[in-house]
Protein backbone atom coordinates (compact mmCIF):
# COMPACT_ATOMS: atom_id res chain seq x y z
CA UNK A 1 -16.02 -36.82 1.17
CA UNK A 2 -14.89 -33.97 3.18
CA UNK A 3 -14.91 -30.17 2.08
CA UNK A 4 -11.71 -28.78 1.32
CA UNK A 5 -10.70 -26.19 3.78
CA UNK A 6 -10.39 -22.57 2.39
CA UNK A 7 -6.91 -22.97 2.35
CA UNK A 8 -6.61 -26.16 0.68
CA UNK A 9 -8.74 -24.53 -2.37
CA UNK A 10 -6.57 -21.35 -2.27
CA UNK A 11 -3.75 -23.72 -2.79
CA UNK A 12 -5.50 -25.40 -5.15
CA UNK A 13 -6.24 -22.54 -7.12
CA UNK A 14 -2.63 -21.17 -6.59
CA UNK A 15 -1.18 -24.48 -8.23
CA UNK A 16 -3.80 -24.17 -11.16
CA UNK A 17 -1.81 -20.74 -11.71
CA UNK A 18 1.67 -21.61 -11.08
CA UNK A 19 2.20 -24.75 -12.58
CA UNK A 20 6.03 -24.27 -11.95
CA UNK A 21 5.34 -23.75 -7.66
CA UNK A 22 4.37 -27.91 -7.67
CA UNK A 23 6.81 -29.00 -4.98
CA UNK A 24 6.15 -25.65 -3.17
CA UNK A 25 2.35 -26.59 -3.28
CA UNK A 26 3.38 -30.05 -2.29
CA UNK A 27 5.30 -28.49 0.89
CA UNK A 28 2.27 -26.40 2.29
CA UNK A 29 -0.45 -29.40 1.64
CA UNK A 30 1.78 -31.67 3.64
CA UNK A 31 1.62 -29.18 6.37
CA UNK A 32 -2.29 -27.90 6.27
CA UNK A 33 -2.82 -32.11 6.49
CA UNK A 34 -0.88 -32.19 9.87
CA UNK A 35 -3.46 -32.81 12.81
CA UNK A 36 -1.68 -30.32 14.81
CA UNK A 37 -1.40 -26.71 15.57
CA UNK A 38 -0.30 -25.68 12.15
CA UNK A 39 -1.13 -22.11 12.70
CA UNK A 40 0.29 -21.59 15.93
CA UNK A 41 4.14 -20.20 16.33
CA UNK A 42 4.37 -23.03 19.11
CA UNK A 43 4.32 -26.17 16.48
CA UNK A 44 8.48 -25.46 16.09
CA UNK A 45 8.87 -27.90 13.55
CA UNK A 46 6.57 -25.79 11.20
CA UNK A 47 3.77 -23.02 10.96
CA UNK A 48 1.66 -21.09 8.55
CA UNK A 49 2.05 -17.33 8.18
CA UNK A 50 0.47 -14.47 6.47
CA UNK A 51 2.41 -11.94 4.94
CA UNK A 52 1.00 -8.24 2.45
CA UNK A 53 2.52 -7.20 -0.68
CA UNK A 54 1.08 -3.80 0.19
CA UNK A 55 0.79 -2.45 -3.22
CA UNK A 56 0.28 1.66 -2.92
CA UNK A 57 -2.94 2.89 -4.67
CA UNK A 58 -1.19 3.23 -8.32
CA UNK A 59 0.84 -0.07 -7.65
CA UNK A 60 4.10 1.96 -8.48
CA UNK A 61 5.45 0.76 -5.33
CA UNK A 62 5.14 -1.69 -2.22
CA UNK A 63 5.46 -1.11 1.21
CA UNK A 64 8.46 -2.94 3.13
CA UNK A 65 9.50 -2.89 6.55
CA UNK A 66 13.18 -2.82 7.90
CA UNK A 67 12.33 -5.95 10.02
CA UNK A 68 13.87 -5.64 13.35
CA UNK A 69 14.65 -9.38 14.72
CA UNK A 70 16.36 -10.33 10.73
CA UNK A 71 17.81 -7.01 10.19
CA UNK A 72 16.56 -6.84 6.25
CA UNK A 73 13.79 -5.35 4.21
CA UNK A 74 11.10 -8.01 3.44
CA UNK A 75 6.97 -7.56 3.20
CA UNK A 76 4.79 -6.97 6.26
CA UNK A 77 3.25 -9.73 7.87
CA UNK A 78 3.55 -12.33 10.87
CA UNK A 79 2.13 -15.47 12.88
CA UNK A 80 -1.63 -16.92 12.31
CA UNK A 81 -1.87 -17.06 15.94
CA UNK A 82 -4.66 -19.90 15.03
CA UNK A 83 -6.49 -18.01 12.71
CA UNK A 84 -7.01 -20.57 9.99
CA UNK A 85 -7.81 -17.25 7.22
CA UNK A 86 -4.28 -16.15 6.08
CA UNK A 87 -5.20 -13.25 3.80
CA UNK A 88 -7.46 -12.12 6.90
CA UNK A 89 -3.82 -12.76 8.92
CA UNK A 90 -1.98 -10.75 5.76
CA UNK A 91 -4.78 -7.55 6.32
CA UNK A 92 -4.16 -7.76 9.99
CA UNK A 93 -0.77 -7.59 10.10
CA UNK A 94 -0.32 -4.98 7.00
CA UNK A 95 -2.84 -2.61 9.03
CA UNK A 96 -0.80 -3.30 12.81
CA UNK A 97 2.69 -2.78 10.90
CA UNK A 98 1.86 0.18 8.74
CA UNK A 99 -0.75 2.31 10.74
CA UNK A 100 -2.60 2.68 7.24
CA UNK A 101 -6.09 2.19 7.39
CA UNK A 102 -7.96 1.81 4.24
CA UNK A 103 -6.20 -1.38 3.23
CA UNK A 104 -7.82 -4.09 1.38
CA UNK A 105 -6.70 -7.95 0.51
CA UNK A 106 -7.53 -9.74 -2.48
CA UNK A 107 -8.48 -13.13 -1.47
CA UNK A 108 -6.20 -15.31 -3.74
CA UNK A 109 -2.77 -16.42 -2.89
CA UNK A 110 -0.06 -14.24 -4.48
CA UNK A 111 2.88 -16.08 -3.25
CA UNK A 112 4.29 -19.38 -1.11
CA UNK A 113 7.14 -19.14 0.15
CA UNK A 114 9.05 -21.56 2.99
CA UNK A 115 12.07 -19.61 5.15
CA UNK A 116 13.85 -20.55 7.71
CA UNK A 117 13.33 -18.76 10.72
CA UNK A 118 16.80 -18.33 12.66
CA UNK A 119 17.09 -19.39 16.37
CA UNK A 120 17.10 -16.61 18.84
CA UNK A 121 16.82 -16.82 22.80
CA UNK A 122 15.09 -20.03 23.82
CA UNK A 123 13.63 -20.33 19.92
CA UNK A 124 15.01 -22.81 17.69
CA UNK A 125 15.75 -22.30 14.39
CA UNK A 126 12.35 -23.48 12.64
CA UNK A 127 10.38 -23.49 9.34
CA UNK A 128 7.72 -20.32 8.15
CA UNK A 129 5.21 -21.60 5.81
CA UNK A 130 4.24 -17.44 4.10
CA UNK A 131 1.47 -17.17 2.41
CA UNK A 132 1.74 -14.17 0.76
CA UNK A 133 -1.51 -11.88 -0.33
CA UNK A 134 -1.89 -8.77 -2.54
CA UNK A 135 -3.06 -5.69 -0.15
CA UNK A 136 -3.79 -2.41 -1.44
CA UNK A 137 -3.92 1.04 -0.15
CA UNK A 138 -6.80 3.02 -0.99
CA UNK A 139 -6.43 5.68 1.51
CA UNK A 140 -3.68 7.99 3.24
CA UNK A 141 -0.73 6.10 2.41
CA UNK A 142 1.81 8.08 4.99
CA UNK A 143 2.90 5.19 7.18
CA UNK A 144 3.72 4.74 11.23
CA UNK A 145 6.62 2.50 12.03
CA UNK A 146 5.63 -0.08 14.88
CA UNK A 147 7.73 -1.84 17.32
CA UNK A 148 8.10 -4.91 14.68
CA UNK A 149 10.21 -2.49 12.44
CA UNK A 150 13.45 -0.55 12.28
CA UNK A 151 11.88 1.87 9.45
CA UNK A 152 9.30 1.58 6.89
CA UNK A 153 9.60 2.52 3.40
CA UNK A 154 7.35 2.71 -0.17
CA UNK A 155 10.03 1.18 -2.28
CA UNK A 156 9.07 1.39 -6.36
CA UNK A 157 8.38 -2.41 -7.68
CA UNK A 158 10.77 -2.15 -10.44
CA UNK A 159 13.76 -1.08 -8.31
CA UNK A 160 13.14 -4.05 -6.04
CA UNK A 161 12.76 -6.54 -9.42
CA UNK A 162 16.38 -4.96 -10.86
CA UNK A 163 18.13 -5.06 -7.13
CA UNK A 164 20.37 -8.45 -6.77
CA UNK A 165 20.96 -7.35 -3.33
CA UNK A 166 16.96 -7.54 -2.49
CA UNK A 167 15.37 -10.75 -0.73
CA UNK A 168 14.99 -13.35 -3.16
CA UNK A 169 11.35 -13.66 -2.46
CA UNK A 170 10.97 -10.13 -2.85
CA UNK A 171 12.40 -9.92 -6.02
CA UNK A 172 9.90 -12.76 -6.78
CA UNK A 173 7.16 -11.06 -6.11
CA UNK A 174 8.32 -7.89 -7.79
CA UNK A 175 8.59 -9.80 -10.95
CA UNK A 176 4.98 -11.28 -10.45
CA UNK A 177 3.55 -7.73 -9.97
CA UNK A 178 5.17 -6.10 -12.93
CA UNK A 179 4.07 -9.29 -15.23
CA UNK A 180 0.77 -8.78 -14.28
CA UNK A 181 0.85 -5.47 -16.02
């Protein structure tokens, strides 16, 4: 009998947690058993990506970016680019986005959550498999906005959990971070 990849336990463990997320489990195990290039933005039909919840360091308030290519406020994060290690993916991208340095993951999953990606250029629409990770900021928390966003922003958790006009997922994860007290 084979191992279980380290993603295949995180999702494991994820599902142990959220009992609710089944069919959202279901979705990424179908996708982590595909023989191809699951973490690579050229498998179009489907790829895994890494996202932060970058918590500040009193967890008062996240970090979001004004994402340029979708125009809305959502968590930092981006493609695997084959790196199988999606909370190393989630650090990566929260440090590239957010000039912070500092930053640390937690290893488990926070949040799945599948989006479609619109099409744009010579890019079909396709499918973002997000793995979402808690990241914190232990240092300097005064941001630099990269090329990937219009503006950054520490937004309090709680104002993000009351919005109805916030990202669904967002609002998601809000909740999840203020019932974890």
């Amino acid at each position: 009998m084979h191992e279980p990849t380290p993603l295949a336990a995180a999702l494991a463990d994820y599902r142990r947690r959220h009992p609710d997320e089944g069919a959202a489990v279901d979705l990424f195990e179908v996708l982590l058993a595909d023989p191809g290039p699951v973490y690579e933005r050229r498998r179009l039909a489907g790829h895994f990506t890494g996202s932060a919840w970058l918590a500040s360091a009193d967890g008062k308030r996240v970090l979001l970016t004004h994402h340029r290519k979708l125009g809305r406020w959502l968590q930092l994060g981006g493609h695997a680019d084959g790196d199988p290690d999606l909370a190393r993916v989630a650090l990566k991208e929260a440090e590239e986005e957010s000039g912070l340095s500092g930053l640390v993951v937690e290893p488990a999953i926070f949040d799945l959550d599948r989006h479609a990606i619109p099409a744009r250029g010579a890019e079909p629409e396709h499918w973002h498999y997000d793995v979402r990770f808690v990241v914190r900021a232990t240092g300097s928390e005064a941001f630099a906005v990269g090329e990937e966003s219009l503006d950054l922003a520490w937004v309090p958790v709680a104002d993000i959990a009351a919005d109805p006009s916030a990202d669904g997922s967002l609002r998601r994860m809000a909740a999840r971070w203020l019932a974890r007290g």
